[in-house]
PDB file of N, CA and C in Angstrom:
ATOM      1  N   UNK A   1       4.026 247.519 170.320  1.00  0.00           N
ATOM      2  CA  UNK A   1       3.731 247.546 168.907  1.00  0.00           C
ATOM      3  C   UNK A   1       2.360 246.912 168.666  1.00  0.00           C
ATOM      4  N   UNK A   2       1.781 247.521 168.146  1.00  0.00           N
ATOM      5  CA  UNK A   2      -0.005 247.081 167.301  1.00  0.00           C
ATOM      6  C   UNK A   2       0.004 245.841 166.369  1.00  0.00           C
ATOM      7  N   UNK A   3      -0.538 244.927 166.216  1.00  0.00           N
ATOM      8  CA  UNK A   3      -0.230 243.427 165.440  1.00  0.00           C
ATOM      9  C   UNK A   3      -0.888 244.620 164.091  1.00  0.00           C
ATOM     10  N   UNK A   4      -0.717 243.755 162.958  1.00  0.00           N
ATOM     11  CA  UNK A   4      -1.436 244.288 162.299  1.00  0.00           C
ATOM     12  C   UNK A   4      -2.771 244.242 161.642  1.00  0.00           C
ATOM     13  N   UNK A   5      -3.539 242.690 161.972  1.00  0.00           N
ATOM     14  CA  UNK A   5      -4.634 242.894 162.033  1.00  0.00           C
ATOM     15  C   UNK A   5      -5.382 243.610 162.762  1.00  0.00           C
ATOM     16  N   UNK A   6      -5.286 244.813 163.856  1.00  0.00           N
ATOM     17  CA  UNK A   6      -5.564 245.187 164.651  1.00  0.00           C
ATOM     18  C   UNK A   6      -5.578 247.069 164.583  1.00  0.00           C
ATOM     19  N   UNK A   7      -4.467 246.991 163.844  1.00  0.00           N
ATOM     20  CA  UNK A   7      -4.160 248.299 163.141  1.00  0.00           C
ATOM     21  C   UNK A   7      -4.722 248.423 161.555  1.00  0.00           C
ATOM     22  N   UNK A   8      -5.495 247.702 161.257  1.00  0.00           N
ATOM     23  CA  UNK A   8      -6.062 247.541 160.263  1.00  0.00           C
ATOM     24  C   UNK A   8      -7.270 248.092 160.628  1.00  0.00           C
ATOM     25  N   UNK A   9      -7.902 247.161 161.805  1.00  0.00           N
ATOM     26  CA  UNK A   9      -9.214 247.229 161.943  1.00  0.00           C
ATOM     27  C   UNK A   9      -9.573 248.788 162.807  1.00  0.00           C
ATOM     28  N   UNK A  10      -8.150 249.347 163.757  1.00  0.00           N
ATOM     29  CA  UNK A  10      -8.662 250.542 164.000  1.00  0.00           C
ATOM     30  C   UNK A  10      -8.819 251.746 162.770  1.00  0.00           C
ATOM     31  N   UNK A  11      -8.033 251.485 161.355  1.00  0.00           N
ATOM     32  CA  UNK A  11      -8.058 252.178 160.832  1.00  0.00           C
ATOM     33  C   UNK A  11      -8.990 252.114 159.461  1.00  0.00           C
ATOM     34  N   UNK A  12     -10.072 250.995 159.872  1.00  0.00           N
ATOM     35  CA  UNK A  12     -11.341 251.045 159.243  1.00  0.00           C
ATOM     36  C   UNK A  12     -12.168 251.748 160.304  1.00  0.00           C
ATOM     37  N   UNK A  13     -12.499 251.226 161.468  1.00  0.00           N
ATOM     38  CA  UNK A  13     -13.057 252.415 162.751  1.00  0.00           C
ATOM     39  C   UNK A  13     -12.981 253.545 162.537  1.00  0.00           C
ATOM     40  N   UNK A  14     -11.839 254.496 162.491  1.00  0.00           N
ATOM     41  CA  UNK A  14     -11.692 255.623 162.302  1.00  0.00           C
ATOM     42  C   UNK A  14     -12.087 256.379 160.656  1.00  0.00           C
ATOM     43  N   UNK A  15     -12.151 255.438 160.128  1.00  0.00           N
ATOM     44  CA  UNK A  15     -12.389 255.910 158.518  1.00  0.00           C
ATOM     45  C   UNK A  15     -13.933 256.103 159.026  1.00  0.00           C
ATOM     46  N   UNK A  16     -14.837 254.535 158.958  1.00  0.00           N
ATOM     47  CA  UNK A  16     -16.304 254.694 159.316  1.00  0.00           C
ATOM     48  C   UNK A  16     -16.718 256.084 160.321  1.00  0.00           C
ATOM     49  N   UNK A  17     -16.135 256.074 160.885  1.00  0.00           N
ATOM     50  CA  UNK A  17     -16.503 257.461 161.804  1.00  0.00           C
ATOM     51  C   UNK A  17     -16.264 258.518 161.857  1.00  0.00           C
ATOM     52  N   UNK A  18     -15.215 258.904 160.300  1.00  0.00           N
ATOM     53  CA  UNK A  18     -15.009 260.044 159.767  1.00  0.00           C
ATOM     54  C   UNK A  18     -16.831 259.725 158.581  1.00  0.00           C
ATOM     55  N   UNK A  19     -16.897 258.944 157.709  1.00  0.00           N
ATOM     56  CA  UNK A  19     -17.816 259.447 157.382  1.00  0.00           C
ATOM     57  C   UNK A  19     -19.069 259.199 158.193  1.00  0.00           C
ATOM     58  N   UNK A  20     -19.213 258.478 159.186  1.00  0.00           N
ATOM     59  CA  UNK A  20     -20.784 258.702 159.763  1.00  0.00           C
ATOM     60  C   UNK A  20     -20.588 259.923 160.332  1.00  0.00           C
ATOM     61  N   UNK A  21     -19.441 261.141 160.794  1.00  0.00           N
ATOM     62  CA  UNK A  21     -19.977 262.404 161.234  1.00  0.00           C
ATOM     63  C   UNK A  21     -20.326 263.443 160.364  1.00  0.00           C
ATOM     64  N   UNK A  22     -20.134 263.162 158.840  1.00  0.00           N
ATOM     65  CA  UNK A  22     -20.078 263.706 158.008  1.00  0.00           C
ATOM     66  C   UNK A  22     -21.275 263.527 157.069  1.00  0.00           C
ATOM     67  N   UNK A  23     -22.553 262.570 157.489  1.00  0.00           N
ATOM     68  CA  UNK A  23     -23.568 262.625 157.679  1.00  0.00           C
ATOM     69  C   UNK A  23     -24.297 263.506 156.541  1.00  0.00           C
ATOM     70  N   UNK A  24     -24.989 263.411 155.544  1.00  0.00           N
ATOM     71  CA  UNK A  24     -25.920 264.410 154.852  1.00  0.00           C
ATOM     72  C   UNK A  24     -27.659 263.513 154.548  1.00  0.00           C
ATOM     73  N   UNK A  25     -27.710 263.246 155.485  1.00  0.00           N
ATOM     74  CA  UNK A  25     -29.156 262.255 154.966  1.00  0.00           C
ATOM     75  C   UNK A  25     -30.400 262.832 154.836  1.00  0.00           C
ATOM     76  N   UNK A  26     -31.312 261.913 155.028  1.00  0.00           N
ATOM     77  CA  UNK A  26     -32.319 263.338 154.196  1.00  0.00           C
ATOM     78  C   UNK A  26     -32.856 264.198 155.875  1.00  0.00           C
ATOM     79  N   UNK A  27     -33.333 265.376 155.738  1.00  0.00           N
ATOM     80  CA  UNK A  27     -33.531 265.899 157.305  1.00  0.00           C
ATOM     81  C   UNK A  27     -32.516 266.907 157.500  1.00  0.00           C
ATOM     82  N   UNK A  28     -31.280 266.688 157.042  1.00  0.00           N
ATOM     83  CA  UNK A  28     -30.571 267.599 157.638  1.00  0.00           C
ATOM     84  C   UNK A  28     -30.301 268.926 156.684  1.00  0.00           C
ATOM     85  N   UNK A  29     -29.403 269.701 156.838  1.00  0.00           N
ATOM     86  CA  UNK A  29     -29.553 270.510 156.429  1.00  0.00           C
ATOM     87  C   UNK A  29     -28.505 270.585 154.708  1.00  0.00           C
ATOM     88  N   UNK A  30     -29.028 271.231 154.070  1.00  0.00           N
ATOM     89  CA  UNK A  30     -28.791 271.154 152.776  1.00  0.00           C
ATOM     90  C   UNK A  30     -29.292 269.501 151.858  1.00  0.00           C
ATOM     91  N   UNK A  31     -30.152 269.296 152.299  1.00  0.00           N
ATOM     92  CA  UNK A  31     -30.909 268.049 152.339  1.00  0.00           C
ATOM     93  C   UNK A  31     -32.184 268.028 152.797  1.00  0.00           C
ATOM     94  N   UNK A  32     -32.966 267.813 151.919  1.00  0.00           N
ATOM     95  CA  UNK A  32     -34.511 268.407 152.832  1.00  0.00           C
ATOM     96  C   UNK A  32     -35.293 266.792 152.846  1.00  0.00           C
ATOM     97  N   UNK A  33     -36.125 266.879 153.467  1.00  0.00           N
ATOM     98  CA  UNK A  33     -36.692 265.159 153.820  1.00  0.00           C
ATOM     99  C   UNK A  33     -36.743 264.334 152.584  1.00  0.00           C
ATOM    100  N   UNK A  34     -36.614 263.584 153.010  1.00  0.00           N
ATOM    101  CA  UNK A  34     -37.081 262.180 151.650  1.00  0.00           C
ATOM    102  C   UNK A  34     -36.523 262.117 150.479  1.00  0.00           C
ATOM    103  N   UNK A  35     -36.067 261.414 149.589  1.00  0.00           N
ATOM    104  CA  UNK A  35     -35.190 261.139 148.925  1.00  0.00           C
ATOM    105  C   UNK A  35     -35.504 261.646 147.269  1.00  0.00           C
ATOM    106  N   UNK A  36     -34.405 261.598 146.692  1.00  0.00           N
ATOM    107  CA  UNK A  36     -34.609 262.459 145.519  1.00  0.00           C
ATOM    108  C   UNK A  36     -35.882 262.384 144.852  1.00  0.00           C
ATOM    109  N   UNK A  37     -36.181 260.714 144.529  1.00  0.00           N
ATOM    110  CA  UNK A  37     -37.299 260.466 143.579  1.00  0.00           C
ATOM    111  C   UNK A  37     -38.434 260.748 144.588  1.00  0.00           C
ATOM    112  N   UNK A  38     -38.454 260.354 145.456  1.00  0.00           N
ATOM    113  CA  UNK A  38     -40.112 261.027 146.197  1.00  0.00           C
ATOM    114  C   UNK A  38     -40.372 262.620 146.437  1.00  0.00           C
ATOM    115  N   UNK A  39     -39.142 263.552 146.710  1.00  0.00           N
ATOM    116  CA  UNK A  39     -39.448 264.669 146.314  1.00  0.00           C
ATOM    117  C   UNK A  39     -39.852 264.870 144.614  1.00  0.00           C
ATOM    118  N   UNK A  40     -39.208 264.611 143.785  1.00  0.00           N
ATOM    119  CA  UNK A  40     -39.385 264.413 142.127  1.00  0.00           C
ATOM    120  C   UNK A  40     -41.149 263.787 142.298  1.00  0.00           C
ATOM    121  N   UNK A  41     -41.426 262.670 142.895  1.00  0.00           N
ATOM    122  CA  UNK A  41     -42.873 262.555 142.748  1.00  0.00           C
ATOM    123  C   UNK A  41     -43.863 263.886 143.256  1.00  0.00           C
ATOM    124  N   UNK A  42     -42.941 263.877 144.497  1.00  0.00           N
ATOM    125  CA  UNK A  42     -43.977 265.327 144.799  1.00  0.00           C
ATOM    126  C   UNK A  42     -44.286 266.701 144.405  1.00  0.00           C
ATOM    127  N   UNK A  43     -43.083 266.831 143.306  1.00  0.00           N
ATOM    128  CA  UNK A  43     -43.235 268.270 142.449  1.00  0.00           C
ATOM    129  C   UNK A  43     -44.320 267.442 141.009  1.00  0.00           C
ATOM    130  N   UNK A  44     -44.022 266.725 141.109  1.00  0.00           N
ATOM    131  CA  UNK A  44     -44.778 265.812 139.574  1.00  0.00           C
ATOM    132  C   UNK A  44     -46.321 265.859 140.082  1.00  0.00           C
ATOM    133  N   UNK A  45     -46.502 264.933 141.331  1.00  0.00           N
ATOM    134  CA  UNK A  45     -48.370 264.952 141.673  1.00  0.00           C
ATOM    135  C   UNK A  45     -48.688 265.962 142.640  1.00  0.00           C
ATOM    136  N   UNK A  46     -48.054 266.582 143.137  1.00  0.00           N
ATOM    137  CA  UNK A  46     -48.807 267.435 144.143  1.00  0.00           C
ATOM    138  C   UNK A  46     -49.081 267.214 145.188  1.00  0.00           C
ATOM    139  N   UNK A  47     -47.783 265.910 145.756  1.00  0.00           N
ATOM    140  CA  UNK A  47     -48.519 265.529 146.996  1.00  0.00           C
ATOM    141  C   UNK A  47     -47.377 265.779 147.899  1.00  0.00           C
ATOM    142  N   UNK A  48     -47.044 265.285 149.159  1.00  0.00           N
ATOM    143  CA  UNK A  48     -46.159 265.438 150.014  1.00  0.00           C
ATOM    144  C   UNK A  48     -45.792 263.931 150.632  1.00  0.00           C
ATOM    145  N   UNK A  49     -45.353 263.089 149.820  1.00  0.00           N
ATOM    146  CA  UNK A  49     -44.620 261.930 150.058  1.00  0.00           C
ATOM    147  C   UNK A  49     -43.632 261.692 150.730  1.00  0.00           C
ATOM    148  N   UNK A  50     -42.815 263.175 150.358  1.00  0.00           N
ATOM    149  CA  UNK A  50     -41.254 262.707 151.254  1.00  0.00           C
ATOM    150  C   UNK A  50     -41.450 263.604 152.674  1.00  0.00           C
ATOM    151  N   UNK A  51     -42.455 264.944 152.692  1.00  0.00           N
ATOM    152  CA  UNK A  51     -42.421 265.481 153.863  1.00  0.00           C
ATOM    153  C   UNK A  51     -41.710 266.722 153.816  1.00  0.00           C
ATOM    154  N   UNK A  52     -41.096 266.897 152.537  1.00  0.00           N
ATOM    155  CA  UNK A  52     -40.267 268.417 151.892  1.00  0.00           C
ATOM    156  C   UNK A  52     -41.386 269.339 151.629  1.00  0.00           C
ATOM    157  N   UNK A  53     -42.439 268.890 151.268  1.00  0.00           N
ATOM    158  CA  UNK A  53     -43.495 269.775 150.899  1.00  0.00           C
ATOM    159  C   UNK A  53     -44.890 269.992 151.203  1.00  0.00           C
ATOM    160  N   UNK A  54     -45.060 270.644 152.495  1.00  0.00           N
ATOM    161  CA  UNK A  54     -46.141 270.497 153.623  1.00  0.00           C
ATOM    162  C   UNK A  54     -47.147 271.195 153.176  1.00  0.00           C
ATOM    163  N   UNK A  55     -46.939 272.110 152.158  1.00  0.00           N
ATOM    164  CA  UNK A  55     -48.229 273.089 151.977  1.00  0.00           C
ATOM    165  C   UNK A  55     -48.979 272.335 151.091  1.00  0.00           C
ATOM    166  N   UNK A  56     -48.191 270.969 150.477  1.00  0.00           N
ATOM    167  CA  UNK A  56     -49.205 270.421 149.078  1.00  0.00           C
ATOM    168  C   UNK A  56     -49.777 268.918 150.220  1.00  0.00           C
ATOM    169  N   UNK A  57     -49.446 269.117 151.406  1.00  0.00           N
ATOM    170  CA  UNK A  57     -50.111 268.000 152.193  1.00  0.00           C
ATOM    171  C   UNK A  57     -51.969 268.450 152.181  1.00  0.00           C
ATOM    172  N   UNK A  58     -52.609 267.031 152.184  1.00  0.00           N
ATOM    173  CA  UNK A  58     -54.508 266.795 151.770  1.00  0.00           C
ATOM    174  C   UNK A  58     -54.787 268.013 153.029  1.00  0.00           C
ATOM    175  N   UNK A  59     -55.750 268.252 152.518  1.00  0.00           N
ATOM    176  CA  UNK A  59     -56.885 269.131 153.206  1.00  0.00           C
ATOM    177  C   UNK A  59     -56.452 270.827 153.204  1.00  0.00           C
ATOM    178  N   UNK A  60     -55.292 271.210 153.069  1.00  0.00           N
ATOM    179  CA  UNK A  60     -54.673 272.377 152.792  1.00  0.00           C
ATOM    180  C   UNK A  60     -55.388 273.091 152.011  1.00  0.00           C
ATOM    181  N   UNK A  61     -55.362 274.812 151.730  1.00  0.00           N
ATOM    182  CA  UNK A  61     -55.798 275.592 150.969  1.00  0.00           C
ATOM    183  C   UNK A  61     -55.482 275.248 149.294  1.00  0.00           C
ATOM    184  N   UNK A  62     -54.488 274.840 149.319  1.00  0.00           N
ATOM    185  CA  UNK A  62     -53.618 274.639 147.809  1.00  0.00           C
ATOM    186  C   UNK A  62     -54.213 273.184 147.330  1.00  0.00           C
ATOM    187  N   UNK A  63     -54.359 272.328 147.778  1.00  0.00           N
ATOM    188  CA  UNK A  63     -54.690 270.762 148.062  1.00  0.00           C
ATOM    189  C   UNK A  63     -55.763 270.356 148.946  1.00  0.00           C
ATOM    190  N   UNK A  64     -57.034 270.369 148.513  1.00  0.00           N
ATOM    191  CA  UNK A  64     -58.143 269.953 148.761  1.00  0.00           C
ATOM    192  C   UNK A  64     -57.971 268.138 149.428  1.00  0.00           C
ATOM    193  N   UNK A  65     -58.927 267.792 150.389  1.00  0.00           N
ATOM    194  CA  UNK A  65     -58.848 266.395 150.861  1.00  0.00           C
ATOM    195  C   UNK A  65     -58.826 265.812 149.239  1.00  0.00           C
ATOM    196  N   UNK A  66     -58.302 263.987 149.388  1.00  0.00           N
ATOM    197  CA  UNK A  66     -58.148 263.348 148.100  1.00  0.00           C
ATOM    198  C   UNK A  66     -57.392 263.401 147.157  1.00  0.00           C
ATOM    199  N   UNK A  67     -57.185 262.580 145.968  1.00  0.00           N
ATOM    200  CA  UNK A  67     -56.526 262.554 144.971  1.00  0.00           C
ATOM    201  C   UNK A  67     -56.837 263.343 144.173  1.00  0.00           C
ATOM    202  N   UNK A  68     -56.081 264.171 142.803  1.00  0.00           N
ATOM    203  CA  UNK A  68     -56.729 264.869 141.767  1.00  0.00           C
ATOM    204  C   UNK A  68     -57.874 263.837 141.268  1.00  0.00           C
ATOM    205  N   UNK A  69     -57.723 262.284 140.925  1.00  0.00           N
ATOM    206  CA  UNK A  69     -58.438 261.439 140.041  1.00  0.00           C
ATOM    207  C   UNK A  69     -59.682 261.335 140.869  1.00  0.00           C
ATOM    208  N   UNK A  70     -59.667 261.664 142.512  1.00  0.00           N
ATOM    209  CA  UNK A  70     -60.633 261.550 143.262  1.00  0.00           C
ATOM    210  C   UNK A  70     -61.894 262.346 142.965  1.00  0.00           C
ATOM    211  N   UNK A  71     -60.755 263.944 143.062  1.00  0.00           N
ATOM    212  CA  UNK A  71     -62.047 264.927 142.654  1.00  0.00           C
ATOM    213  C   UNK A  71     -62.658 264.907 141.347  1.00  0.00           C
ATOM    214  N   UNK A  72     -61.637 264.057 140.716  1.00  0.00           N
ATOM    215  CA  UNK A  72     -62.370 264.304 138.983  1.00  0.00           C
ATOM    216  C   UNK A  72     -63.772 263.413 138.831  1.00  0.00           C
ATOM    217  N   UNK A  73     -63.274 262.339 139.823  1.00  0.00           N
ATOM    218  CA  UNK A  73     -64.807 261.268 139.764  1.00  0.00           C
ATOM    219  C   UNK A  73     -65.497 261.813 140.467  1.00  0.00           C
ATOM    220  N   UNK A  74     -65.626 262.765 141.881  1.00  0.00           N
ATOM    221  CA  UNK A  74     -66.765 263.414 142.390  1.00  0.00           C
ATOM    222  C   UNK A  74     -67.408 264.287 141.503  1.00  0.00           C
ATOM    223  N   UNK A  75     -66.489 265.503 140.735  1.00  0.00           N
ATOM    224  CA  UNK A  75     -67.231 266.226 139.632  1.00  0.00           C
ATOM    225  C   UNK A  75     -67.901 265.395 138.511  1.00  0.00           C
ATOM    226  N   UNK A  76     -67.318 264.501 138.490  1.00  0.00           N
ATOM    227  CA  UNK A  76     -68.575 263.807 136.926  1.00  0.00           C
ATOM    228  C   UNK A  76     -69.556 263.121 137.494  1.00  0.00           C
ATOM    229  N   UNK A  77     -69.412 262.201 138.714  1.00  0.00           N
ATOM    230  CA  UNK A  77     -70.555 261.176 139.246  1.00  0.00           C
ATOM    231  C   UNK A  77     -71.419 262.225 140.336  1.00  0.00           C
ATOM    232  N   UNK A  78     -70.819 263.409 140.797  1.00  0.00           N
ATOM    233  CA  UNK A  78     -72.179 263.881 141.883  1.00  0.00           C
ATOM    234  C   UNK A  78     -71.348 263.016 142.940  1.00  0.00           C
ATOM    235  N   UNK A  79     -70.218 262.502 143.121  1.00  0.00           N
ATOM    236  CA  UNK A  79     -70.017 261.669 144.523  1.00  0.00           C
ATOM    237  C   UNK A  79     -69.256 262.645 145.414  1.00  0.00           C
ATOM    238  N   UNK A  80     -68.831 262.292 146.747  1.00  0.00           N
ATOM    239  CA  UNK A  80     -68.105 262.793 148.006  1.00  0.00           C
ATOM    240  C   UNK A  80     -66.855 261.630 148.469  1.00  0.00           C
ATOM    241  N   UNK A  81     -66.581 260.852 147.276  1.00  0.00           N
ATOM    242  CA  UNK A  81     -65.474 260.435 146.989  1.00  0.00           C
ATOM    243  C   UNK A  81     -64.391 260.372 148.362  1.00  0.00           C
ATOM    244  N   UNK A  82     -63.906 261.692 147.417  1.00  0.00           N
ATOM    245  CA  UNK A  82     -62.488 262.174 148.378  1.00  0.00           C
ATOM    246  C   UNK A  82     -62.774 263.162 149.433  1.00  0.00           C
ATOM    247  N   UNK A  83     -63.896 263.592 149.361  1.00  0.00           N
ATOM    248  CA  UNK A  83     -64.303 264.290 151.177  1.00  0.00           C
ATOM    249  C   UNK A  83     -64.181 265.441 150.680  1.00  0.00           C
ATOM    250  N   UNK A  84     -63.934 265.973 149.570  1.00  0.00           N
ATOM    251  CA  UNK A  84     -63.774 267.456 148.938  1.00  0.00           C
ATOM    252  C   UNK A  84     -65.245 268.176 148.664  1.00  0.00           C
ATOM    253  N   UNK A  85     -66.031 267.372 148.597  1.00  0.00           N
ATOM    254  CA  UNK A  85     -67.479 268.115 147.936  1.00  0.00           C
ATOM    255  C   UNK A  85     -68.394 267.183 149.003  1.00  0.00           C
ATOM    256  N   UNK A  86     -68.714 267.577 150.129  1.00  0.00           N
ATOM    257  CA  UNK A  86     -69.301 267.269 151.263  1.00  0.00           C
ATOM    258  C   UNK A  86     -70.671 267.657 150.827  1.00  0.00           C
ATOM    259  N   UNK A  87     -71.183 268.206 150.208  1.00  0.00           N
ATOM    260  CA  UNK A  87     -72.497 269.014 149.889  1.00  0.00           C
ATOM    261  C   UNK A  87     -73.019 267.523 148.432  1.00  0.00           C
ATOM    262  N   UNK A  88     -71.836 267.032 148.287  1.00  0.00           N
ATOM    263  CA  UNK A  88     -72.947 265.727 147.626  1.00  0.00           C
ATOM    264  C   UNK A  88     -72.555 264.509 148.059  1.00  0.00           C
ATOM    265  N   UNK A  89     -72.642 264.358 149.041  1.00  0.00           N
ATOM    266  CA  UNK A  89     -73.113 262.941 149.913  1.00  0.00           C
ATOM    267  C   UNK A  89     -73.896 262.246 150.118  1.00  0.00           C
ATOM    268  N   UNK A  90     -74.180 261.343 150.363  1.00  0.00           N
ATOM    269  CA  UNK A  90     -75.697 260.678 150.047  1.00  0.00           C
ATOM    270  C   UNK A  90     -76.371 261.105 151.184  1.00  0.00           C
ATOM    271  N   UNK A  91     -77.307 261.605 150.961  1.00  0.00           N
ATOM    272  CA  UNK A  91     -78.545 262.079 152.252  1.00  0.00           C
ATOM    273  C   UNK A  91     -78.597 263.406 152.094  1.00  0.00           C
ATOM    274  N   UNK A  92     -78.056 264.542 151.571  1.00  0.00           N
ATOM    275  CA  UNK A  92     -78.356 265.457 151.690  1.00  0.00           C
ATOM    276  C   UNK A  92     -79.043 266.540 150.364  1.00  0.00           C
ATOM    277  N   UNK A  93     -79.741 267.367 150.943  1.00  0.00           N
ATOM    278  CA  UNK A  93     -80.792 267.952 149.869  1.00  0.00           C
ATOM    279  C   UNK A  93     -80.298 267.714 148.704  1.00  0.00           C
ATOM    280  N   UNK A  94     -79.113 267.957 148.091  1.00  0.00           N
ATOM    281  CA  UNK A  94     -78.494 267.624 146.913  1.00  0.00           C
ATOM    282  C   UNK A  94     -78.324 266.514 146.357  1.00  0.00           C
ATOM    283  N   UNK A  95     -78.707 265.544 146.944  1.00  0.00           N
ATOM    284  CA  UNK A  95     -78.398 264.320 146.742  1.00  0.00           C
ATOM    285  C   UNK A  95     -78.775 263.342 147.523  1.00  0.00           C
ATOM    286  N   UNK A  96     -80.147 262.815 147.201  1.00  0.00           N
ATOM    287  CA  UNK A  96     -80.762 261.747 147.689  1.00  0.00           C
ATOM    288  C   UNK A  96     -80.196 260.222 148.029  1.00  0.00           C
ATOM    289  N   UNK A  97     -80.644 259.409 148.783  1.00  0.00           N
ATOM    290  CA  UNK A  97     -79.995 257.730 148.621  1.00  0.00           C
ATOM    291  C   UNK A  97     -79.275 257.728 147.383  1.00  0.00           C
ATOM    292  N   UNK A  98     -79.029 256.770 147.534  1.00  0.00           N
ATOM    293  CA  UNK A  98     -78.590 255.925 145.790  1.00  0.00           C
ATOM    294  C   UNK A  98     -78.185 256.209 144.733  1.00  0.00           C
ATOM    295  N   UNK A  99     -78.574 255.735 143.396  1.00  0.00           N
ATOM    296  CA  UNK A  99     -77.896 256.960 142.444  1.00  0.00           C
ATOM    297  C   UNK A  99     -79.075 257.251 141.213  1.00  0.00           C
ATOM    298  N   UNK A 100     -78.567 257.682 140.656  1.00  0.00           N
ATOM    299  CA  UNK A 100     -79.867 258.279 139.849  1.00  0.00           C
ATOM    300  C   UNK A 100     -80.638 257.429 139.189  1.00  0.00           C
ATOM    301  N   UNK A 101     -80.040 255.753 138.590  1.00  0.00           N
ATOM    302  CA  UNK A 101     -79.972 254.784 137.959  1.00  0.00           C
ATOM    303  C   UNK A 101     -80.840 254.140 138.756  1.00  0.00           C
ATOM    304  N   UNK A 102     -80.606 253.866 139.753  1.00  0.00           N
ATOM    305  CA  UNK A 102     -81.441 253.365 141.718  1.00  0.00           C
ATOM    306  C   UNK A 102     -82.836 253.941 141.892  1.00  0.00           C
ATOM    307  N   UNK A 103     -82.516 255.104 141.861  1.00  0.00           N
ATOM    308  CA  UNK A 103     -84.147 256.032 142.017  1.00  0.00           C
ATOM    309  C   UNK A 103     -85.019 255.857 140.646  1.00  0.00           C
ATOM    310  N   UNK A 104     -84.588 255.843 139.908  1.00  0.00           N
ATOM    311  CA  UNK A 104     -85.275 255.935 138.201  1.00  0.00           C
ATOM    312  C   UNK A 104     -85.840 254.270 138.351  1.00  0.00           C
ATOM    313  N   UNK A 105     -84.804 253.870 138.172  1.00  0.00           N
ATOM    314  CA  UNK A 105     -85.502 251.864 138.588  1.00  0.00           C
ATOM    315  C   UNK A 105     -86.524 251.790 139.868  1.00  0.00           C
ATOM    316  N   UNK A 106     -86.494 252.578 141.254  1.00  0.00           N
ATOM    317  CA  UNK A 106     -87.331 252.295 142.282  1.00  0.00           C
ATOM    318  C   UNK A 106     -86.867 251.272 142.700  1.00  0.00           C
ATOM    319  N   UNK A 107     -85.584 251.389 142.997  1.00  0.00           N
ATOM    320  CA  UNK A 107     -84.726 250.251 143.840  1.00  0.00           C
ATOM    321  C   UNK A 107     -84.074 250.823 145.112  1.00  0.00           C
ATOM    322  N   UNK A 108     -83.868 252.032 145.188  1.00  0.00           N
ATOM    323  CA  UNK A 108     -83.337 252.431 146.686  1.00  0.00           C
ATOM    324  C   UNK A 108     -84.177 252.122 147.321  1.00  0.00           C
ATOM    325  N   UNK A 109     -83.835 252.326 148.534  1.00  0.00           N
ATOM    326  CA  UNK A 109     -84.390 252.352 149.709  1.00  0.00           C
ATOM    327  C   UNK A 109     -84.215 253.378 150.357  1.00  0.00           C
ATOM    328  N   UNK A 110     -85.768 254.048 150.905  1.00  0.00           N
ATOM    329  CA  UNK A 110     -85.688 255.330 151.271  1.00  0.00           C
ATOM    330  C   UNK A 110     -85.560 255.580 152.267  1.00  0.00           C
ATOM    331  N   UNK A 111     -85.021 254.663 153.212  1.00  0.00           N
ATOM    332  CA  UNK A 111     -84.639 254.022 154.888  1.00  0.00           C
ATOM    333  C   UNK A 111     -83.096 253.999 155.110  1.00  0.00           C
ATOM    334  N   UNK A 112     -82.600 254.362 153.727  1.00  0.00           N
ATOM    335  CA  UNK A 112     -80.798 254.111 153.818  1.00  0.00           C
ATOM    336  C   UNK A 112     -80.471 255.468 154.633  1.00  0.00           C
ATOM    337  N   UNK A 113     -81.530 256.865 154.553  1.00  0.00           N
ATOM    338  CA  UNK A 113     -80.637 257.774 155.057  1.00  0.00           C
ATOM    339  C   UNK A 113     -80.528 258.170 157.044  1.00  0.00           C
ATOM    340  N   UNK A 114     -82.035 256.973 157.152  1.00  0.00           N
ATOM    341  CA  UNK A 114     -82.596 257.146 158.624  1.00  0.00           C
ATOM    342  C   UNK A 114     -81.368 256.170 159.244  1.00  0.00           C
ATOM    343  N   UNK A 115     -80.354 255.602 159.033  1.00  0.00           N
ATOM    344  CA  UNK A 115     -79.584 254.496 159.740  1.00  0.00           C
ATOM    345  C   UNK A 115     -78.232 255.241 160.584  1.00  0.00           C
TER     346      UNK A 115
END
């Protein structure tokens, strides 16, 4: 005969291991990666936080390198920020040293792009 603290404890064992085979975490199937609210962030910003949504991962056709707020400050300042607008970086034909504020004062230095 089984004491009954003993028959207790196999029949928490067997409970736990009815539900750990029964398993739905994120990854598996009917469950896609990462948890409700980080998928919910990732339909909200466009990004791929939980790993459910690979096509809105940076550098992609759909999703340019950087943040949206990234590219918004490269389009107003002329910067290369978020790595999206490589054509205005500092040093190249488009865009000299410093900033326009820098050159107008005669405070750059025209040695920043030889380094």
């Amino acid at each position: 005969m089984i004491h009954r603290p003993m028959l207790r404890g196999l029949i928490a064992f067997t409970a736990l291991a009815g539900l750990a085979a029964c398993d739905h975490g994120p990854g598996n199937r009917g469950n896609p990666p990462g948890t409700a609210a980080e998928r919910a962030l990732d339909r909200a910003a466009g990004t791929n936080t939980s790993g459910a949504y690979p096509a809105q991962s940076d550098g992609t056709r759909v999703n340019p390198p950087g943040t949206a707020a990234e590219r918004t400050l490269d389009r107003a300042a002329g910067t290369d920020v978020s790595g999206a607008y490589p054509r205005q970086r500092d040093c190249t034909a488009n865009n000299p040293p410093g900033t326009a504020v820098s050159r107008a004062l005669n405070t750059t230095d025209p040695n920043d792009c030889r380094r």
